[in-house]
Structures are given as C-alpha cells and as structure tokens.
Protein backbone atom coordinates (compact mmCIF):
# COMPACT_ATOMS: atom_id res chain seq x y z
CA UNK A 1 161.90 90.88 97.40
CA UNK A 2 161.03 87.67 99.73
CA UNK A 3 159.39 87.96 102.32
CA UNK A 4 160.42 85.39 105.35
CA UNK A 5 157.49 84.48 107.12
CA UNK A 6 158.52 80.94 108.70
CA UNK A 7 157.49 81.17 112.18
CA UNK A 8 155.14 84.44 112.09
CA UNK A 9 151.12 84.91 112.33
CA UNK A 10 149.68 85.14 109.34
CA UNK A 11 145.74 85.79 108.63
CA UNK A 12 144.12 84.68 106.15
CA UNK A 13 140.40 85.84 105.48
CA UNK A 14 138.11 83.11 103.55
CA UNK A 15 137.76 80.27 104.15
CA UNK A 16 137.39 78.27 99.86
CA UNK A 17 139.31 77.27 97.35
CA UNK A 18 141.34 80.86 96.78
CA UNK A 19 141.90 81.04 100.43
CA UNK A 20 142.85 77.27 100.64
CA UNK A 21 146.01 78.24 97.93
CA UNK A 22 147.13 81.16 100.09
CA UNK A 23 147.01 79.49 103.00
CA UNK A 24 148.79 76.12 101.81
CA UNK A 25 151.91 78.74 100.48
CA UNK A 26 152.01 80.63 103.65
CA UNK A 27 152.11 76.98 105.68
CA UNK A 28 154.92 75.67 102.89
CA UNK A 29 157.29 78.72 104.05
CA UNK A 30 156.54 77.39 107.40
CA UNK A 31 154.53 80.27 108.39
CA UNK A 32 152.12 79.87 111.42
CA UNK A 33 148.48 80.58 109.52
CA UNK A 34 144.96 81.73 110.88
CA UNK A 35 142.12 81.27 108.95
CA UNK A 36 139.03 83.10 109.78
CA UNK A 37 135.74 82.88 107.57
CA UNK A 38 131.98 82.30 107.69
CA UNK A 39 132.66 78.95 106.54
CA UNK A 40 135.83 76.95 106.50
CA UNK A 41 135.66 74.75 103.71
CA UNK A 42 137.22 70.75 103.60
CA UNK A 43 140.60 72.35 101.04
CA UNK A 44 141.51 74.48 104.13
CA UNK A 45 140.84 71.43 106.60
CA UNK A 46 142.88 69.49 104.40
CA UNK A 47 145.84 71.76 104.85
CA UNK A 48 146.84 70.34 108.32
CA UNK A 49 148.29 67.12 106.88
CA UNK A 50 151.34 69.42 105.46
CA UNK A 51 151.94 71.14 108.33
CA UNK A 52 155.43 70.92 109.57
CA UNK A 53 158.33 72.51 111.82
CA UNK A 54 157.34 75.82 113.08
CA UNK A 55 154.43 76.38 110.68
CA UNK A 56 150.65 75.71 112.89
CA UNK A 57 147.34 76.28 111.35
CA UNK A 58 144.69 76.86 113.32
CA UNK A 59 140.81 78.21 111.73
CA UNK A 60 137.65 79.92 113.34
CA UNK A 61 134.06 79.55 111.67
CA UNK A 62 132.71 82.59 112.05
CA UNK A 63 132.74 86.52 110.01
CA UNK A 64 135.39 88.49 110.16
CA UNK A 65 135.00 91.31 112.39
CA UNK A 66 136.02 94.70 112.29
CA UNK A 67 139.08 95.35 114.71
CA UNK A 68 140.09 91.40 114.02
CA UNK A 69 143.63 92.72 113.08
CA UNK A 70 143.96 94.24 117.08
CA UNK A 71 142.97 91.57 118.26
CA UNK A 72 144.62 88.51 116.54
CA UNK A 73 147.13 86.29 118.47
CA UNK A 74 150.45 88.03 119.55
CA UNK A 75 153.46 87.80 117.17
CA UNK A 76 156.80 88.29 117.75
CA UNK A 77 157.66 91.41 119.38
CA UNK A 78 154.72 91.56 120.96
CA UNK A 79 153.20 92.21 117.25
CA UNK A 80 150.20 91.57 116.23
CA UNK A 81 149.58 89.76 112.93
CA UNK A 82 152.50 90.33 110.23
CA UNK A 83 150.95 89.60 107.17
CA UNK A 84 147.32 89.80 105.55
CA UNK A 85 145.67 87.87 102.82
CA UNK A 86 142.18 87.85 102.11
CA UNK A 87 140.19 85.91 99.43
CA UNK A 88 136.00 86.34 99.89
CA UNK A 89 133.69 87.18 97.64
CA UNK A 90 132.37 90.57 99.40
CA UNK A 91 134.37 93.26 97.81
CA UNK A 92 133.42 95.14 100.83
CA UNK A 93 134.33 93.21 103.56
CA UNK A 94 137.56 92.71 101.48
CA UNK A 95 138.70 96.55 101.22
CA UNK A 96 137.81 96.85 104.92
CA UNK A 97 140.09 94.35 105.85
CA UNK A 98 142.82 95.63 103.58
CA UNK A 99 141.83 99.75 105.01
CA UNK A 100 142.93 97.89 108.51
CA UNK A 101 145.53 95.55 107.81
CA UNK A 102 147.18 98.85 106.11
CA UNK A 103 146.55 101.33 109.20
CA UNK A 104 147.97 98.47 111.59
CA UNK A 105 151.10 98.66 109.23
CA UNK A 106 150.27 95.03 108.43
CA UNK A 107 151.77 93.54 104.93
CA UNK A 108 148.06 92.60 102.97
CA UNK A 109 147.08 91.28 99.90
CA UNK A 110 143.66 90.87 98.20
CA UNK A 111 142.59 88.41 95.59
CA UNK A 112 141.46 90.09 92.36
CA UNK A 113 142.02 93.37 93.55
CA UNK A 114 146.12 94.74 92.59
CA UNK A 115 145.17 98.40 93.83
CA UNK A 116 144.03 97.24 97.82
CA UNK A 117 147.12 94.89 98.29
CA UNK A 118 150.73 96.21 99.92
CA UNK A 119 152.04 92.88 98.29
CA UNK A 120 151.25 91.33 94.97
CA UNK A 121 151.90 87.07 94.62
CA UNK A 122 153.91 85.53 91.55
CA UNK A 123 153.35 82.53 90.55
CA UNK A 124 155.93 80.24 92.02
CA UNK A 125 158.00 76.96 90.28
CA UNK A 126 160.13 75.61 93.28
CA UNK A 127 162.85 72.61 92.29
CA UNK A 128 164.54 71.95 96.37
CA UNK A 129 166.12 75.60 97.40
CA UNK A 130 165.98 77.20 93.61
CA UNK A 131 162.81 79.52 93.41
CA UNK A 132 161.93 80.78 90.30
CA UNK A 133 159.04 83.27 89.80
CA UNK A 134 156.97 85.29 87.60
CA UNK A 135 154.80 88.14 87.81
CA UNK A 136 152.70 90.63 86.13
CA UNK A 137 152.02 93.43 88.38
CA UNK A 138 148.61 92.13 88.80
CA UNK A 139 147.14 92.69 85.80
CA UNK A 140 147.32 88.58 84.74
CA UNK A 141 147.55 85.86 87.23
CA UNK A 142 146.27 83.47 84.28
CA UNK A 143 149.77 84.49 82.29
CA UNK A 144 151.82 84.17 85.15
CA UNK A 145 150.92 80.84 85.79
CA UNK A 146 151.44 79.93 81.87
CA UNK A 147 155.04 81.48 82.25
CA UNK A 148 155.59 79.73 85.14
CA UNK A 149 154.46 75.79 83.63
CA UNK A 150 156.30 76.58 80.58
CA UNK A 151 159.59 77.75 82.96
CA UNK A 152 158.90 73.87 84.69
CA UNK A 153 159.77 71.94 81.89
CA UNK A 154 163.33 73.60 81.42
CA UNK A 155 164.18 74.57 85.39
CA UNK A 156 164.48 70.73 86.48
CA UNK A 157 165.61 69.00 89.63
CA UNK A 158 168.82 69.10 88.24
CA UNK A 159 168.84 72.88 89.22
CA UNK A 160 168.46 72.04 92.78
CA UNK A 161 171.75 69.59 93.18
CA UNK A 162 173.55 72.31 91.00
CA UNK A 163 172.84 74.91 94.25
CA UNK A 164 173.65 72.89 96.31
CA UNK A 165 177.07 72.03 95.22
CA UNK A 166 177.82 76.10 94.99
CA UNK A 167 176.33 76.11 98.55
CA UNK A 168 179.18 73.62 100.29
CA UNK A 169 181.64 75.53 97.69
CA UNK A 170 180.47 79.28 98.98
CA UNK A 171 180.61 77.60 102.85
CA UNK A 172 184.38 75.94 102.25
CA UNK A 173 185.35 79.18 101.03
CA UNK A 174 184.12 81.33 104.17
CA UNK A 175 186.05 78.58 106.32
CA UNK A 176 188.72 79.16 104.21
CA UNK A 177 188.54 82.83 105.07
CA UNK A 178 188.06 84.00 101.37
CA UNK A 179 185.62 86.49 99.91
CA UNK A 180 182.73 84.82 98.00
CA UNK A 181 181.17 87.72 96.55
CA UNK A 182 184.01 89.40 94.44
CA UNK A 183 184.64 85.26 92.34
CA UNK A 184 183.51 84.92 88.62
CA UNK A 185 180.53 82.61 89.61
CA UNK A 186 179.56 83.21 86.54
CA UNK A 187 182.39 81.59 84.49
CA UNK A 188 181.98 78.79 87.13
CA UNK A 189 178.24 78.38 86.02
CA UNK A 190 179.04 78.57 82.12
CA UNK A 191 181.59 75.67 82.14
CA UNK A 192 179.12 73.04 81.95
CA UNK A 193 178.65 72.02 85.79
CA UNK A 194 174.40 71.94 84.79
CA UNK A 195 175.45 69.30 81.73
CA UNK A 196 177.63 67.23 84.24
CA UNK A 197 174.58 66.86 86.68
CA UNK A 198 171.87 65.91 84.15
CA UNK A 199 174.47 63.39 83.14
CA UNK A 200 174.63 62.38 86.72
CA UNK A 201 178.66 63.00 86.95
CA UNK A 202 178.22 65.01 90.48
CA UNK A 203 181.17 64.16 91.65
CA UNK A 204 182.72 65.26 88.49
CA UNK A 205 180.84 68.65 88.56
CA UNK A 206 182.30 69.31 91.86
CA UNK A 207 185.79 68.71 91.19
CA UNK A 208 185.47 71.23 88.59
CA UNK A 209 184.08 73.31 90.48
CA UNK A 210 186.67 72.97 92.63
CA UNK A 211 189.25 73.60 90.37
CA UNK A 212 187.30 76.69 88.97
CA UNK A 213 187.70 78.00 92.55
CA UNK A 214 191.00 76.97 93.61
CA UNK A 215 189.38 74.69 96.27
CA UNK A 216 191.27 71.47 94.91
C-alpha cells in the first residue's frame, strides 16, 4: 500500500538528522510538513530549498506538547493532521506521541520502535514514476537499505522511459474505448521493449509496442 500524501499536513516530531530524512520524503511526495522539536537542526532548515508544488514546510522550536495532535493546523476536511512521524531520542515522549496520534485515528510511525508505529517505511529506489521498495517488517532498516542499493544498479533510468511508453499506450487505448486491464502486458514486457530502450531505439520500442497491442 501507498499512501498519497501530496497536499496533506503532516507532523513530524524531531527536529536532527532522522527527522531531517522523514521530513525530506514526506516534502518529495509533495506533502505539506510540520516540524516541531526542541531544536530544529540546519538538515531540516536545509529542506526548504526542495520544496515544490503543493508541498510547504514550515518548523516551530520548541517541545512537543501533549494535545499537539488537536491542535495542529486544519487539514482537509476540516481534519486535523493526517499522518505522524516522530524521530527523538526520548522513548517517552515518543510513545506518547504515537498513544495520541493513534487515539486521533492519525497514521504514525516511530523511528526504532516497529511495535508503536500504524505504518512501517521501506527503503525506497525511485528511477522517474517507477518505485521500487523493500522492507523488513521492521526488524532491519540496515538490510533494507542494502537490498535496496544492490536493486539500483539493475532498476536503471531506462525503467522510467519504459513506463512511460506503456503509459501513452494504456491512455491511447482508453481513447480508443478498449479495456486495458484484461491485455497480456506481460507478453508485451517480455519481447524485449527494456533491450530496445537501453539501446536507445525508443521509437522502435514503441512501434512494437504498438504492434503488440494492435495500436499500429
């Protein structure tokens, strides 16, 4: 499951290096990010140099207090904040803000601690709309993010062009007024379109593809 956050409040609890990651994910899905902590550190100051389209961040130097999730700015719907992540170094203050996030019905995760978060995080390899990740339940964020570098060196941009020739394929076909979801995509994938990109023959990939679909 993905969750779409682009365009909802998000809180995130510390204000370091841990809290720094989590927030610069949230603001890459364009999510608009709070940061509240005793001390905001220069990796989460940083973080407004990427922010673009809907995504904001916005910070507050101070603890966090208990009833912060009541009282955090508005969401949609007249919601409160959607989602939860918290990464300080009280274990304390970090089950009480998970105990709250999960009475508000708020989605919450916890660095280094599986059994307080709603949500777990995989580690993430991104080439342009393909997202490939890995995960371990919780128990090894360290082998995750081995998986995932060792994943990078065969899931290359070339993976990224390939979507997005099945995406103007898929759309032609719903103009068309043909069913995508009953095709052989899969036939269409194994006749070498990936080769013909890495080759750089994308016009030649879609032509096949094309033909593969009856589109010619």
């Amino acid at each position: 499951m993905s969750l779409v956050v682009a365009g909802r409040p998000c809180l995130v609890v510390g204000g370091g290096a841990v809290a720094a990651r989590k927030a610069e994910a949230l603001l890459r899905c364009q999510a608009r990010v709070h940061v509240v902590a005793s001390r905001v550190g220069a990796e989460v100051r940083r973080l407004s140099g990427i922010v673009t389209g809907p995504a904001s961040l916005t910070w507050e130097e101070r603890p966090w207090r208990p009833g912060e999730l009541a009282s955090g700015p508005a969401g949609p719907a007249g919601r409160r904040y959607w989602l939860v992540m918290v990464a300080v170094d009280d274990p304390m203050v970090s089950r009480a803000v998970a105990d709250e996030a999960e009475r508000a019905g708020m989605w919450v995760n916890v660095a280094d601690d599986a059994e307080a978060c709603s949500f777990t995080l995989p580690s993430v390899l991104r080439q342009g709309q393909v997202t490939v990740t890995v995960a371990t339940a919780g128990q090894s964020p360290a082998l995750a993010s081995w998986l995932r570098d060792r994943l990078a060196g065969e899931v290359g941009p070339e993976y990224s062009v390939l979507a997005g020739l099945l995406s103007e394929a898929r759309e032609e076909l719903r103009q068309r007024g043909r069913p995508t979801s009953g095709l052989d995509w899969q036939t269409v994938l194994d006749s070498d379109m990936l080769g013909l990109v890495r080759a750089g023959r994308v016009e030649e990939a879609r032509e096949r593809l094309k033909a593969c679909l009856s589109l010619s």
